[in-house]
Protein backbone atom coordinates (compact mmCIF):
# COMPACT_ATOMS: atom_id res chain seq x y z
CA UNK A 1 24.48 23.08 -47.11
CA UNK A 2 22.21 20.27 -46.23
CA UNK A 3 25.25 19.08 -43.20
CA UNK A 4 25.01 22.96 -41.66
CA UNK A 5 20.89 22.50 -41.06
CA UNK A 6 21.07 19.11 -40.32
CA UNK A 7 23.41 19.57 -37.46
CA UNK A 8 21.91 22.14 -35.32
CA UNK A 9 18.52 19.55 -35.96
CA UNK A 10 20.07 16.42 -34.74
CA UNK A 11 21.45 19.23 -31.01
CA UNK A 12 17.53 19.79 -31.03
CA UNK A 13 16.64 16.22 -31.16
CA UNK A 14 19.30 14.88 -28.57
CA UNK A 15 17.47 17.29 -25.78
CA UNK A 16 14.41 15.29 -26.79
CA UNK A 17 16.20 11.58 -26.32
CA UNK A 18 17.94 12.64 -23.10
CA UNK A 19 14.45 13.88 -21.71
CA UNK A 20 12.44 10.97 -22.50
CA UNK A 21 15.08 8.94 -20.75
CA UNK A 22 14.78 10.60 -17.58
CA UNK A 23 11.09 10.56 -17.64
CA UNK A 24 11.69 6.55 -18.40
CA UNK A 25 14.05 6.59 -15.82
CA UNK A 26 12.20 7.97 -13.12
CA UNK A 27 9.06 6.08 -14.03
CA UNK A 28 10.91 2.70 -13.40
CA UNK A 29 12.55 4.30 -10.50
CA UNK A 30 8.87 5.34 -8.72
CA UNK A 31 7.05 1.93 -10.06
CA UNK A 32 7.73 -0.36 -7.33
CA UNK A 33 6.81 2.38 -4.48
CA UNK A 34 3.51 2.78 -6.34
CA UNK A 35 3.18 -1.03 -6.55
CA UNK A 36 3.96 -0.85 -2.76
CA UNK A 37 2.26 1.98 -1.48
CA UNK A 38 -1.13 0.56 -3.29
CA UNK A 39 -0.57 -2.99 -1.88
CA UNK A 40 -0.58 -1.13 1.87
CA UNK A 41 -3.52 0.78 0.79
CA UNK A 42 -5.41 -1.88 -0.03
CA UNK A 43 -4.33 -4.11 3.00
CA UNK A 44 -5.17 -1.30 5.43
CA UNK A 45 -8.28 0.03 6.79
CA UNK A 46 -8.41 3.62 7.63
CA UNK A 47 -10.41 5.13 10.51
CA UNK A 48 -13.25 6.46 8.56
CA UNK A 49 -13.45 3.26 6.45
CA UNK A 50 -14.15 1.47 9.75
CA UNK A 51 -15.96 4.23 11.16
CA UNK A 52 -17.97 3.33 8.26
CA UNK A 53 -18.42 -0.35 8.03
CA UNK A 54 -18.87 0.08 11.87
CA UNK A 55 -22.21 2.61 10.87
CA UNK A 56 -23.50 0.07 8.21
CA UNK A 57 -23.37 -2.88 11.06
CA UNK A 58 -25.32 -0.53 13.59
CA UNK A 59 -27.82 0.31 10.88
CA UNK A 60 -28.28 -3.06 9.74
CA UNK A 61 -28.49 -4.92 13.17
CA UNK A 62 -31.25 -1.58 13.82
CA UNK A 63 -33.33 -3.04 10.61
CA UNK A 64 -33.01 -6.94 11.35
CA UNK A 65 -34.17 -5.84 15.15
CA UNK A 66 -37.44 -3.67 13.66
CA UNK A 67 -37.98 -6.16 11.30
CA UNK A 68 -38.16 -9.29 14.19
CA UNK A 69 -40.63 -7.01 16.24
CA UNK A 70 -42.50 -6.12 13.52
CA UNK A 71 -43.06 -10.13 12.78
CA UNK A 72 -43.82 -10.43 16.77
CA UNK A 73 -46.04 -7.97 16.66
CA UNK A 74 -48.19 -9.37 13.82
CA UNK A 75 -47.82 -13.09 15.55
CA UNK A 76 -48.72 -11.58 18.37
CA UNK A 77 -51.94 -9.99 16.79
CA UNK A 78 -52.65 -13.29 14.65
CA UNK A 79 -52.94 -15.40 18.10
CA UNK A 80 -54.40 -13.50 21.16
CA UNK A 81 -53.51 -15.17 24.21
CA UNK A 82 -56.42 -17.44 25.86
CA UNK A 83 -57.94 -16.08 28.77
């Protein structure tokens, strides 16, 4: 009795094995084209990244230029010129 419900259990469990292989199999199979794909990533700069940096060099060439006026302009009032 035990051998008739124990066989139609162990057909259940097989589907199990076999699909937890494939999902194995597949994982191995797409690793190293992750791997790969996140190396390029990394490695590469898109456009709006260096649209980007591009904005933050602009803006902070704009500061460091305000800021040296800014320190002329106070020199400038600290000394008059002599007449």
């Amino acid at each position: 009795m035990k051998a008739l419900i124990l066989i139609p259990l162990a057909g259940l469990l097989g589907g199990c094995v076999v699909g937890t292989v494939a999902k194995t199999a597949v994982a191995v199979v797409t690793l190293p084209v992750k791997v790969a794909s996140a190396g390029v990533d990394a490695v590469t700069t898109s456009q709006s990244e260096a649209d980007q940096k591009r904005g933050r060099e602009l803006r902070k060439a704009d500061e460091k230029r305000a800021r040296d006026e800014r320190e002329a302009a106070k020199k400038a009032a600290q000394h008059p010129p002599d007449e």
